[in-house]
PDB file of N, CA and C in Angstrom:
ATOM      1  N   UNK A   1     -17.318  -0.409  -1.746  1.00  0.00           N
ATOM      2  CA  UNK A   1     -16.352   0.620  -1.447  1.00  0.00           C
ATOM      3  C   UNK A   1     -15.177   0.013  -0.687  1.00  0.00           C
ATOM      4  N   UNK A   2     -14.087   0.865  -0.738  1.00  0.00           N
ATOM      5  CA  UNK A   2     -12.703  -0.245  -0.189  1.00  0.00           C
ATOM      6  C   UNK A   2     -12.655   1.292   1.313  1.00  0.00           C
ATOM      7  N   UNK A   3     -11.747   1.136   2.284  1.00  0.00           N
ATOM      8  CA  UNK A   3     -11.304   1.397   3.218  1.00  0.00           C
ATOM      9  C   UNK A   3     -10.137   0.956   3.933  1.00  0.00           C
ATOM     10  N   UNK A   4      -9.179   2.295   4.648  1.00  0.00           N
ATOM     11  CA  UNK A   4      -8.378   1.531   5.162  1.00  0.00           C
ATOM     12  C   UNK A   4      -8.242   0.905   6.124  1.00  0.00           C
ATOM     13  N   UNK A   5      -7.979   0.223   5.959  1.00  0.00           N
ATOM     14  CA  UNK A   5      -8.394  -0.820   7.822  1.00  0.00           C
ATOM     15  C   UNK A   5      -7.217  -0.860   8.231  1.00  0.00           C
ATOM     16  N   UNK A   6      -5.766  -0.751   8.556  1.00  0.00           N
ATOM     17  CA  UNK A   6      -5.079  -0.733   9.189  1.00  0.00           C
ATOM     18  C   UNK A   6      -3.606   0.249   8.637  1.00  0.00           C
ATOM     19  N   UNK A   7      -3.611   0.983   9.087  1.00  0.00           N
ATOM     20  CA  UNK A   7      -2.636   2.126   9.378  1.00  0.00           C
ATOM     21  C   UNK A   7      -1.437   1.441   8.767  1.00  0.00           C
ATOM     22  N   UNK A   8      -0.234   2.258   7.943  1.00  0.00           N
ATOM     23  CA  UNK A   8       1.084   1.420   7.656  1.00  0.00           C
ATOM     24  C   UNK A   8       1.841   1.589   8.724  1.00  0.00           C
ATOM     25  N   UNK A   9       2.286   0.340   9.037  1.00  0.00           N
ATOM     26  CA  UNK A   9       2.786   0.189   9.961  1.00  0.00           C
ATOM     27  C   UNK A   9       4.212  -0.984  10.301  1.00  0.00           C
ATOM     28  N   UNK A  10       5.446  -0.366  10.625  1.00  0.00           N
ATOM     29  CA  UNK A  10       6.777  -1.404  10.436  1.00  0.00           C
ATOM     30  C   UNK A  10       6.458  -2.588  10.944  1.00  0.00           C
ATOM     31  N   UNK A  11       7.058  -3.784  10.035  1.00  0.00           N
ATOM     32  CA  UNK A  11       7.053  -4.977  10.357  1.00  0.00           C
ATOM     33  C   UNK A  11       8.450  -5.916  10.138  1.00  0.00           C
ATOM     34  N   UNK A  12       8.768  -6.801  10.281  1.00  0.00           N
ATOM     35  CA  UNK A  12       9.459  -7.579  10.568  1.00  0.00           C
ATOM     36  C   UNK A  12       9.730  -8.963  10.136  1.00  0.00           C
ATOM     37  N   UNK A  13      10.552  -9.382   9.127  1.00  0.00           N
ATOM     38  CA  UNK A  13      10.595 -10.619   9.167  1.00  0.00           C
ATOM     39  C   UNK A  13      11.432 -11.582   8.897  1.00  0.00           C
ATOM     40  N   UNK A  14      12.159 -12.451  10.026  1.00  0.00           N
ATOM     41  CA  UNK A  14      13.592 -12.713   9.364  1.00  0.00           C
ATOM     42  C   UNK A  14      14.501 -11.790   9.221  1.00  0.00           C
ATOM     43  N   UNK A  15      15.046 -11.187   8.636  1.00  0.00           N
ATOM     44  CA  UNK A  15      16.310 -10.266   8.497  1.00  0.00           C
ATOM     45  C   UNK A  15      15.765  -9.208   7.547  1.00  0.00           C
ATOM     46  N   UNK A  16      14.293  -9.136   7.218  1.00  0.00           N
ATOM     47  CA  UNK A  16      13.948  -8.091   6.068  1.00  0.00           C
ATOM     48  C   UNK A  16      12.837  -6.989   6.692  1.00  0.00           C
ATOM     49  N   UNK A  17      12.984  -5.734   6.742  1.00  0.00           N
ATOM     50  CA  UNK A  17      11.633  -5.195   7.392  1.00  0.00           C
ATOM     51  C   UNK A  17      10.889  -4.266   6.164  1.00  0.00           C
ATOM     52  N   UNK A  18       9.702  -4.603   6.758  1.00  0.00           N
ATOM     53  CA  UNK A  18       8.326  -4.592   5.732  1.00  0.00           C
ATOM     54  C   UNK A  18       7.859  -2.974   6.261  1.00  0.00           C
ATOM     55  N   UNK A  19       7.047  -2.406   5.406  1.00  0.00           N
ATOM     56  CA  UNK A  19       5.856  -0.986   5.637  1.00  0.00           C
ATOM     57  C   UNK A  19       4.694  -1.999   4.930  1.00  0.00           C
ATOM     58  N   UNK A  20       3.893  -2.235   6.279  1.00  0.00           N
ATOM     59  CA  UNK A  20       2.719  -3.112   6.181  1.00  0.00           C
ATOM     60  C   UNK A  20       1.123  -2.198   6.224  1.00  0.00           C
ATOM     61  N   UNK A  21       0.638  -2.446   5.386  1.00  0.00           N
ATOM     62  CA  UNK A  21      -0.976  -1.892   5.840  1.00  0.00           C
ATOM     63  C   UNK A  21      -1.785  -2.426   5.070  1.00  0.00           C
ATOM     64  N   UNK A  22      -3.163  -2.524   5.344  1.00  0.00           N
ATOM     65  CA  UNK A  22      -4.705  -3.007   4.654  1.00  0.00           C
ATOM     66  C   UNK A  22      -5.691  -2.324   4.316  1.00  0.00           C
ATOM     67  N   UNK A  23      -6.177  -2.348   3.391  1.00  0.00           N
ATOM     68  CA  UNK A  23      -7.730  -1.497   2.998  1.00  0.00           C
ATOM     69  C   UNK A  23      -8.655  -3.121   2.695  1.00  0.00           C
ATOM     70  N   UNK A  24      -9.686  -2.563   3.477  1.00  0.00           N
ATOM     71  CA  UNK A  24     -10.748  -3.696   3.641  1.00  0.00           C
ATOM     72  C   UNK A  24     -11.819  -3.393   2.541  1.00  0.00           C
ATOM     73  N   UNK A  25     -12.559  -4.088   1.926  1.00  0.00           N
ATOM     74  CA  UNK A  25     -13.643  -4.205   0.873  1.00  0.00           C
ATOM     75  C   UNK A  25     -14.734  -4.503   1.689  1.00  0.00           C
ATOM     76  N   UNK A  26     -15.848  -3.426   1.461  1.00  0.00           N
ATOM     77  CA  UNK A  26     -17.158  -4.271   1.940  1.00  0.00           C
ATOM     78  C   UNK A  26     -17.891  -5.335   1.294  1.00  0.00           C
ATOM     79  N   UNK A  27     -17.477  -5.526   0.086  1.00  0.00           N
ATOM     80  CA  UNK A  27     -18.229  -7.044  -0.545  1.00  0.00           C
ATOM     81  C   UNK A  27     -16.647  -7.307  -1.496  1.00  0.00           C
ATOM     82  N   UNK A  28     -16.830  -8.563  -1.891  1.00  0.00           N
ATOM     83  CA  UNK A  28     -15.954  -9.313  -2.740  1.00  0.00           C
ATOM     84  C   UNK A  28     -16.182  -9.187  -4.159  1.00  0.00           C
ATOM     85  N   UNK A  29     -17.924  -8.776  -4.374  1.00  0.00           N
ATOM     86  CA  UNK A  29     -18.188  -7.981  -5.759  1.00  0.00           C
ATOM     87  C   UNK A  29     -16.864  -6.895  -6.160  1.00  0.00           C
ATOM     88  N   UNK A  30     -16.901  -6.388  -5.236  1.00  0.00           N
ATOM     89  CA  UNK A  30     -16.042  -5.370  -5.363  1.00  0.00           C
ATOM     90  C   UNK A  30     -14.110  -5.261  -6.060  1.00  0.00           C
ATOM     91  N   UNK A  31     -13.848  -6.888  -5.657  1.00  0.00           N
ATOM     92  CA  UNK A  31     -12.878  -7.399  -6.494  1.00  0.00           C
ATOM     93  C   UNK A  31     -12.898  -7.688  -7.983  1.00  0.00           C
ATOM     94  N   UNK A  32     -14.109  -7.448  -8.882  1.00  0.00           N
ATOM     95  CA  UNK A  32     -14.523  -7.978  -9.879  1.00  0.00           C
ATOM     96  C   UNK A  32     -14.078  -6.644 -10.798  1.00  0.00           C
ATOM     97  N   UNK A  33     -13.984  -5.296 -10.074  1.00  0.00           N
ATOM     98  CA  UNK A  33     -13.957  -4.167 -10.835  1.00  0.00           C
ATOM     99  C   UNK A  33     -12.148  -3.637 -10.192  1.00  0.00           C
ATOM    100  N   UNK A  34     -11.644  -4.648  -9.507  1.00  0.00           N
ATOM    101  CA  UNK A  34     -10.571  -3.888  -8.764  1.00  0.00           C
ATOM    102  C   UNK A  34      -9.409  -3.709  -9.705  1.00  0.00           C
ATOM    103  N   UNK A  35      -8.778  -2.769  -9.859  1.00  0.00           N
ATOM    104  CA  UNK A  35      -7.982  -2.558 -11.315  1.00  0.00           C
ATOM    105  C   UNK A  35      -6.583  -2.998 -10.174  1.00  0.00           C
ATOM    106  N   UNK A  36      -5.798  -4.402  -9.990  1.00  0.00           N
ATOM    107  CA  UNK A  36      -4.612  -4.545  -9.377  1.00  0.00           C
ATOM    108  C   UNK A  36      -3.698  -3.765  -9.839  1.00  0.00           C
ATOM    109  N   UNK A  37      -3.349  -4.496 -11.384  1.00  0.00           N
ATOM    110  CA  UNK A  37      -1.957  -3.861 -11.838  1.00  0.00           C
ATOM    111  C   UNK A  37      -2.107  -2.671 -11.903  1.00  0.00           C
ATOM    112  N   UNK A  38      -3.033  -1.399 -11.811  1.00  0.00           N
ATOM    113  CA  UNK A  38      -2.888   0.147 -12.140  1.00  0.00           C
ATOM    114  C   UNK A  38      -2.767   0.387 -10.121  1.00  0.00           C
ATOM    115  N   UNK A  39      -3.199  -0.036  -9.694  1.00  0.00           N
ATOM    116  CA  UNK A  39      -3.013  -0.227  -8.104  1.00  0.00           C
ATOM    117  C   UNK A  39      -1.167  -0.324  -7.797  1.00  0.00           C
ATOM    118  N   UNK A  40      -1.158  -1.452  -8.142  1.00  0.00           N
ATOM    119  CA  UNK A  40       0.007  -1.657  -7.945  1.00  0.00           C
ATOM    120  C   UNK A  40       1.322  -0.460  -8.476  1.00  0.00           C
ATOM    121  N   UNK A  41       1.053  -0.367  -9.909  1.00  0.00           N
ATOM    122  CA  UNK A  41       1.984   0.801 -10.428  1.00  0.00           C
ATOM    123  C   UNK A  41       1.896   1.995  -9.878  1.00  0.00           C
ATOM    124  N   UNK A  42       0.972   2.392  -9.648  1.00  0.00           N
ATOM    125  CA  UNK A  42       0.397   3.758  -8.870  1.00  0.00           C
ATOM    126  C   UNK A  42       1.262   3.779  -7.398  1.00  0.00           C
ATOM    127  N   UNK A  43       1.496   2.422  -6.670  1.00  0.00           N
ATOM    128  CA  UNK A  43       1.649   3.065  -5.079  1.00  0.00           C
ATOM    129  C   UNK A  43       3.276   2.501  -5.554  1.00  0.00           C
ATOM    130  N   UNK A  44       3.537   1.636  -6.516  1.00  0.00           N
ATOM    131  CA  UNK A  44       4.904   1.893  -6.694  1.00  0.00           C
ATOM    132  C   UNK A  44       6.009   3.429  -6.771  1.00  0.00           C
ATOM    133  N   UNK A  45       4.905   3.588  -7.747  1.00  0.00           N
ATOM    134  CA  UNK A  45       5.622   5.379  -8.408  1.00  0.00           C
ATOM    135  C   UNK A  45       5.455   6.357  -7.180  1.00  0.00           C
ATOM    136  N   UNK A  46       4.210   6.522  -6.548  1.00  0.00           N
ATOM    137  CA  UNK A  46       4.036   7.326  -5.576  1.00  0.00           C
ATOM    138  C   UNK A  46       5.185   7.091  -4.546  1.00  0.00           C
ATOM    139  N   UNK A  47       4.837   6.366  -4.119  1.00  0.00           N
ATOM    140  CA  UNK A  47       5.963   6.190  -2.642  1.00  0.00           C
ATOM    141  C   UNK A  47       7.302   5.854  -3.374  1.00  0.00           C
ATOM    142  N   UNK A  48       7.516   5.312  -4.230  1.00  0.00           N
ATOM    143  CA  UNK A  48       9.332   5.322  -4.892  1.00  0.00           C
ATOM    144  C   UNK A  48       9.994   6.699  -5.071  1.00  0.00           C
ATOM    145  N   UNK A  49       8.969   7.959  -5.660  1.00  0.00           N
ATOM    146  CA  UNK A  49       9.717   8.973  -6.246  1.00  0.00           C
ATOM    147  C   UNK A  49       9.733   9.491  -4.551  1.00  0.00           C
ATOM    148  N   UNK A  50       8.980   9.483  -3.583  1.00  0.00           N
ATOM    149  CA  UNK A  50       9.118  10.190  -2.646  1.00  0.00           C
ATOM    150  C   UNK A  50       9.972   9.025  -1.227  1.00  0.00           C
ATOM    151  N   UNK A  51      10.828   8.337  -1.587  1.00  0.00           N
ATOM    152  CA  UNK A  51      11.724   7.611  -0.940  1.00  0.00           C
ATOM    153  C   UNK A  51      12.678   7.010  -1.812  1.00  0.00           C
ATOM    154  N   UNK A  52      12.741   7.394  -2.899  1.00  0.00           N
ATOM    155  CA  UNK A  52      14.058   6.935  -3.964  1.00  0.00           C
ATOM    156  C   UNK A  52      14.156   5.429  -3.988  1.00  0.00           C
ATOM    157  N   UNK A  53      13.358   4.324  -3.120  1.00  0.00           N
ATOM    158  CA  UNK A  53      13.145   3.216  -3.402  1.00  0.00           C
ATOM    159  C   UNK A  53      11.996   2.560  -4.585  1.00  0.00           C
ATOM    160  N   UNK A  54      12.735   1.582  -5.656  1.00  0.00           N
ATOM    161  CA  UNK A  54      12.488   1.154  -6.202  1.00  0.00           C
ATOM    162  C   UNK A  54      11.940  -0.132  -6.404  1.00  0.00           C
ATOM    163  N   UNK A  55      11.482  -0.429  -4.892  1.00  0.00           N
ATOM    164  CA  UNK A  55      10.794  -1.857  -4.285  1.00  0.00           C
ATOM    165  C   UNK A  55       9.802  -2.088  -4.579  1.00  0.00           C
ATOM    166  N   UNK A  56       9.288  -3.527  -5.163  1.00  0.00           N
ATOM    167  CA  UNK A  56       8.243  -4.073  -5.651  1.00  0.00           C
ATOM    168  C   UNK A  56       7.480  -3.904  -4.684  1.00  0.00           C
ATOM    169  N   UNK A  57       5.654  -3.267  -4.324  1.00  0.00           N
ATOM    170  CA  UNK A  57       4.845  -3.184  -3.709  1.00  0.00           C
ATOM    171  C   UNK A  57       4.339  -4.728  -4.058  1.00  0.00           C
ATOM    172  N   UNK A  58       4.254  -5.149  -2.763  1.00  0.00           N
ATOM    173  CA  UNK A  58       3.344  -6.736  -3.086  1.00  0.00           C
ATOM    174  C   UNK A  58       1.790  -6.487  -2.310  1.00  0.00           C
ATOM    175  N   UNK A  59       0.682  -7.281  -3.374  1.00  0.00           N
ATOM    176  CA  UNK A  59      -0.872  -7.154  -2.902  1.00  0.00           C
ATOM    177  C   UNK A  59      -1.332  -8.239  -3.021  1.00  0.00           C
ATOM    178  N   UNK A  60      -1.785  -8.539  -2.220  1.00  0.00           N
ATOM    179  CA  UNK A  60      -2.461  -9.835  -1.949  1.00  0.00           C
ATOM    180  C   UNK A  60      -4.050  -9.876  -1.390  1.00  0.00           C
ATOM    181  N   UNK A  61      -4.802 -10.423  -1.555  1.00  0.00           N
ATOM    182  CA  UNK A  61      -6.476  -9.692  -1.637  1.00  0.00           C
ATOM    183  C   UNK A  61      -7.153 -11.381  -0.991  1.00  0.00           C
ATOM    184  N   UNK A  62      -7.508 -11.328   0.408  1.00  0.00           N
ATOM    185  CA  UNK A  62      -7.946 -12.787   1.119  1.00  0.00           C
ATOM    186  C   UNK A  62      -8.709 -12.162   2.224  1.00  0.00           C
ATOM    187  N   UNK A  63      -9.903 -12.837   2.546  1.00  0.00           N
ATOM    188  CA  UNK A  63     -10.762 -12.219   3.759  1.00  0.00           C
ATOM    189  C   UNK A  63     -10.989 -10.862   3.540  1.00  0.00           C
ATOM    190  N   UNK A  64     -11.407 -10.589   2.059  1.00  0.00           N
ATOM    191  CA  UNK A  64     -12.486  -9.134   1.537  1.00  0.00           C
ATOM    192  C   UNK A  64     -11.163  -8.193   2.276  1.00  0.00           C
ATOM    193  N   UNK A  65     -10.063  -8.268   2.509  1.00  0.00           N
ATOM    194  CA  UNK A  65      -9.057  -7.264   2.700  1.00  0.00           C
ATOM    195  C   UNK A  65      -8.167  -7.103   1.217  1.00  0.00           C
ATOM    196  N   UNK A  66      -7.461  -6.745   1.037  1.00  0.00           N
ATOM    197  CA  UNK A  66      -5.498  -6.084   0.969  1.00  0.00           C
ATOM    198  C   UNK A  66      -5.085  -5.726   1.186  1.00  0.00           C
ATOM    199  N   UNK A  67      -4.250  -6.608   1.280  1.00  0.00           N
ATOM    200  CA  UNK A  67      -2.972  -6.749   2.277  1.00  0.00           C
ATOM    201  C   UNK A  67      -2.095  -6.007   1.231  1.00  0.00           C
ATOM    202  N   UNK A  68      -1.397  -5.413   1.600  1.00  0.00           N
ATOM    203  CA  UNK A  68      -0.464  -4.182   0.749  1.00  0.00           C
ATOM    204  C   UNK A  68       1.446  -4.663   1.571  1.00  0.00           C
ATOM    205  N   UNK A  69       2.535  -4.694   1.307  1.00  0.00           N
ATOM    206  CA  UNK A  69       3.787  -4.857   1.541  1.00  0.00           C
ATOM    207  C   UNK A  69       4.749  -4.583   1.125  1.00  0.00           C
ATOM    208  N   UNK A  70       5.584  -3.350   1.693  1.00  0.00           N
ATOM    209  CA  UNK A  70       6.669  -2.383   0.841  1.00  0.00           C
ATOM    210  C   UNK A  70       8.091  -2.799   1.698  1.00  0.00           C
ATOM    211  N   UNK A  71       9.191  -3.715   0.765  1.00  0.00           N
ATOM    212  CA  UNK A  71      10.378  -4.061   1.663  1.00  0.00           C
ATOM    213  C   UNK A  71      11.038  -3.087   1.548  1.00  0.00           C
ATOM    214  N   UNK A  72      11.797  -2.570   2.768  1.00  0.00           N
ATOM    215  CA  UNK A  72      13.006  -1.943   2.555  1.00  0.00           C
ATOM    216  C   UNK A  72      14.008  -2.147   3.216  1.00  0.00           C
ATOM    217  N   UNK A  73      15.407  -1.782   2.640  1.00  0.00           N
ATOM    218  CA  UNK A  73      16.144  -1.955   3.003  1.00  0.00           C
ATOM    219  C   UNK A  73      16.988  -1.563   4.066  1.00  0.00           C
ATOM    220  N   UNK A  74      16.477  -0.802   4.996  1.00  0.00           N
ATOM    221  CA  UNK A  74      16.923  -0.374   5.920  1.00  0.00           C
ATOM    222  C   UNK A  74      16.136   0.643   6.952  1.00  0.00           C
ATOM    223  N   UNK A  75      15.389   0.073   7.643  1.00  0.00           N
ATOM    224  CA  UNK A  75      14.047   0.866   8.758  1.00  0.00           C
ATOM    225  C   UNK A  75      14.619   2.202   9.487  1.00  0.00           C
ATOM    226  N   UNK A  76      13.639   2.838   9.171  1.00  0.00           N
ATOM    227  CA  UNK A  76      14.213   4.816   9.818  1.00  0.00           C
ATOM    228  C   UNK A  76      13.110   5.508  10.169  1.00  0.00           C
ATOM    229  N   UNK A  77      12.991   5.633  11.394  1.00  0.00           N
ATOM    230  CA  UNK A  77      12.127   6.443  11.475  1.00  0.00           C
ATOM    231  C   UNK A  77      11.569   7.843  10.605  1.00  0.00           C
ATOM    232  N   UNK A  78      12.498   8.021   9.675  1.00  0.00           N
ATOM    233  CA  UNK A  78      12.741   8.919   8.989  1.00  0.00           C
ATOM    234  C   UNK A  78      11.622   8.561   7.474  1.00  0.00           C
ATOM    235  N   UNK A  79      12.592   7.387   7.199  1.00  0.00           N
ATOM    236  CA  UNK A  79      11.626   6.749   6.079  1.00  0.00           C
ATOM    237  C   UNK A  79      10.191   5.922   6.093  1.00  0.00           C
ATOM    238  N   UNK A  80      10.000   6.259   7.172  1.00  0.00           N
ATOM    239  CA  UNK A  80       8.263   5.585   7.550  1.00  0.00           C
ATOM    240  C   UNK A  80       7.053   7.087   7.736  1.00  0.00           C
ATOM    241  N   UNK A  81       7.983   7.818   8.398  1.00  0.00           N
ATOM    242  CA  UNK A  81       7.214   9.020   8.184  1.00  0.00           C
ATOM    243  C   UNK A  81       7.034   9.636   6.774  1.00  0.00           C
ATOM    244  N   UNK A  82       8.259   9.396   5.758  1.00  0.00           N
ATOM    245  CA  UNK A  82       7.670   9.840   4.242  1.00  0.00           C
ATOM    246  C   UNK A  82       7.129   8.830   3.977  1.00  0.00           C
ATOM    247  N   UNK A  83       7.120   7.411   3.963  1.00  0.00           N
ATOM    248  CA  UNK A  83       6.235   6.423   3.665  1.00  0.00           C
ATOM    249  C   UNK A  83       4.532   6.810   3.538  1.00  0.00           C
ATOM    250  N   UNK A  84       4.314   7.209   5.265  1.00  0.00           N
ATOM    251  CA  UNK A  84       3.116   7.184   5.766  1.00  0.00           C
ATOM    252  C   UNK A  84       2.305   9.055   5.326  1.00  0.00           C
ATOM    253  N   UNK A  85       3.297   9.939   5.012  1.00  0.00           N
ATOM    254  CA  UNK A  85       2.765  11.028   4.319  1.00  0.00           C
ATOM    255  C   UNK A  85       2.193  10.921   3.152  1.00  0.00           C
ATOM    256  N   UNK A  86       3.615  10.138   2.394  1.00  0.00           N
ATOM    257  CA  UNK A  86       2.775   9.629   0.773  1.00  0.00           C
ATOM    258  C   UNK A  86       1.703   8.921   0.626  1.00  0.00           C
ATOM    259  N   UNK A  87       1.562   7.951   1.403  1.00  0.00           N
ATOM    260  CA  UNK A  87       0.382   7.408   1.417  1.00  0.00           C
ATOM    261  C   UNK A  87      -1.144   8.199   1.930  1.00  0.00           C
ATOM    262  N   UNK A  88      -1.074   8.806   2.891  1.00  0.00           N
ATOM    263  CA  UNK A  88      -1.924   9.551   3.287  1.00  0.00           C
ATOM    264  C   UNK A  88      -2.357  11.059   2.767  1.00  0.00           C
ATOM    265  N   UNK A  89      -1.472  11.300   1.609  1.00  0.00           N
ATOM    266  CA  UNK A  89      -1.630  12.208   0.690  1.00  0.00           C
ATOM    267  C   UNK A  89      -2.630  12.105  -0.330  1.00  0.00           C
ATOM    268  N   UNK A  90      -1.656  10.494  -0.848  1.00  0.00           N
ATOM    269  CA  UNK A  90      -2.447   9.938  -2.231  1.00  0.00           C
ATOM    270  C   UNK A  90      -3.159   9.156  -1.413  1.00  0.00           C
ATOM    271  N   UNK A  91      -4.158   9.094  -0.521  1.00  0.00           N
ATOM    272  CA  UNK A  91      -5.213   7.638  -0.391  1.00  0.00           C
ATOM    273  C   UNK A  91      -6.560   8.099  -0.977  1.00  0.00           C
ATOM    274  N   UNK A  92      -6.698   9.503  -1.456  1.00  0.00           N
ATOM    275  CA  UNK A  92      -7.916   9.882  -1.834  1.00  0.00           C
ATOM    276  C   UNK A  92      -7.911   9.770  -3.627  1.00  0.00           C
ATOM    277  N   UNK A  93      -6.570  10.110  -4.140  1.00  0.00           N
ATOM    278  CA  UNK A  93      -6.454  10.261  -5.520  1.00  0.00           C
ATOM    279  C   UNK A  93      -6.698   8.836  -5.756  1.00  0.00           C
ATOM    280  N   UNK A  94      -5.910   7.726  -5.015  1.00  0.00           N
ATOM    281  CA  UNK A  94      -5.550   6.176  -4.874  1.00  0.00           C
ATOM    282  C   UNK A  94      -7.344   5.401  -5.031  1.00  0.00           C
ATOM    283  N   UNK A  95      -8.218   6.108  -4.007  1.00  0.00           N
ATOM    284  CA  UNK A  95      -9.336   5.296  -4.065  1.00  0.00           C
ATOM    285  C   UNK A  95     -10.566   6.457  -4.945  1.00  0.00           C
ATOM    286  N   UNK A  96     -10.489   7.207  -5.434  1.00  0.00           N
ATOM    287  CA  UNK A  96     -11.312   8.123  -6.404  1.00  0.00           C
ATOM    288  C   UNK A  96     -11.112   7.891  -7.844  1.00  0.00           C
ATOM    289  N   UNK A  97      -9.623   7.862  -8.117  1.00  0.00           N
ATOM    290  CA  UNK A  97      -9.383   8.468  -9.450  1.00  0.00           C
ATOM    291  C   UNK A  97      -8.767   6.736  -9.990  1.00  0.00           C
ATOM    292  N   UNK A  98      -7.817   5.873  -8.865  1.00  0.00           N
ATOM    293  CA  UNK A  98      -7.528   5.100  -9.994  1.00  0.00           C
ATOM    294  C   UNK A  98      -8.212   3.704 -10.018  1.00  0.00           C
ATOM    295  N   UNK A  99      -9.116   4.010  -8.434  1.00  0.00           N
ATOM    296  CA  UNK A  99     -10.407   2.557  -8.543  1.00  0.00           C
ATOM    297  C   UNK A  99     -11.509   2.849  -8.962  1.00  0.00           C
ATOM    298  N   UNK A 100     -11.794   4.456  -8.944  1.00  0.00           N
ATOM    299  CA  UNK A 100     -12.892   4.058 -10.122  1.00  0.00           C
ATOM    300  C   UNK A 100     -13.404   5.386 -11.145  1.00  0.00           C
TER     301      UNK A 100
END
């Protein structure tokens, strides 16, 4: 089963700021059935139509986590709170319907 292990949360780097968060895996079996690219398209569309950004979601999967990373172009308190709604809307459709 996957979980989220760390809240999205603004980050920083160089001149670019990130909406950072992780869902942890209890076994690495669990990568064997993990559908990325429908992952990936899914939190693209979700959080794009509900922030009009069209930013590549990057996933990266090391230490039975993923690591999840949404750039944008300009940090708002405004746009982290729809960030963190959309996500917390869809995290049930996200881990029911399109992991398994």
């Amino acid at each position: 089963m996957i979980k989220l292990k760390l809240e999205p949360v603004p980050y920083r780097y160089h001149e670019t700021v990130f909406v950072y968060w992780e869902y942890e895996l209890e076994d690495l079996l669990t990568l064997c059935f993990f559908p990325f690219p429908s992952l990936s398209t899914y939190l693209i569309e979700s959080v794009g139509k509900g922030t009009g950004s069209s930013a590549e979601i990057n996933l990266v999967c090391e230490d039975k986590r993923i690591k999840i990373w949404l750039p944008v172009n300009r940090f708002s308190d405004d746009l982290f709170k729809r960030i963190d709604e959309i996500l917390k809307e869809n995290i049930r459709i996200l881990i029911e319907e399109v992991m398994f």
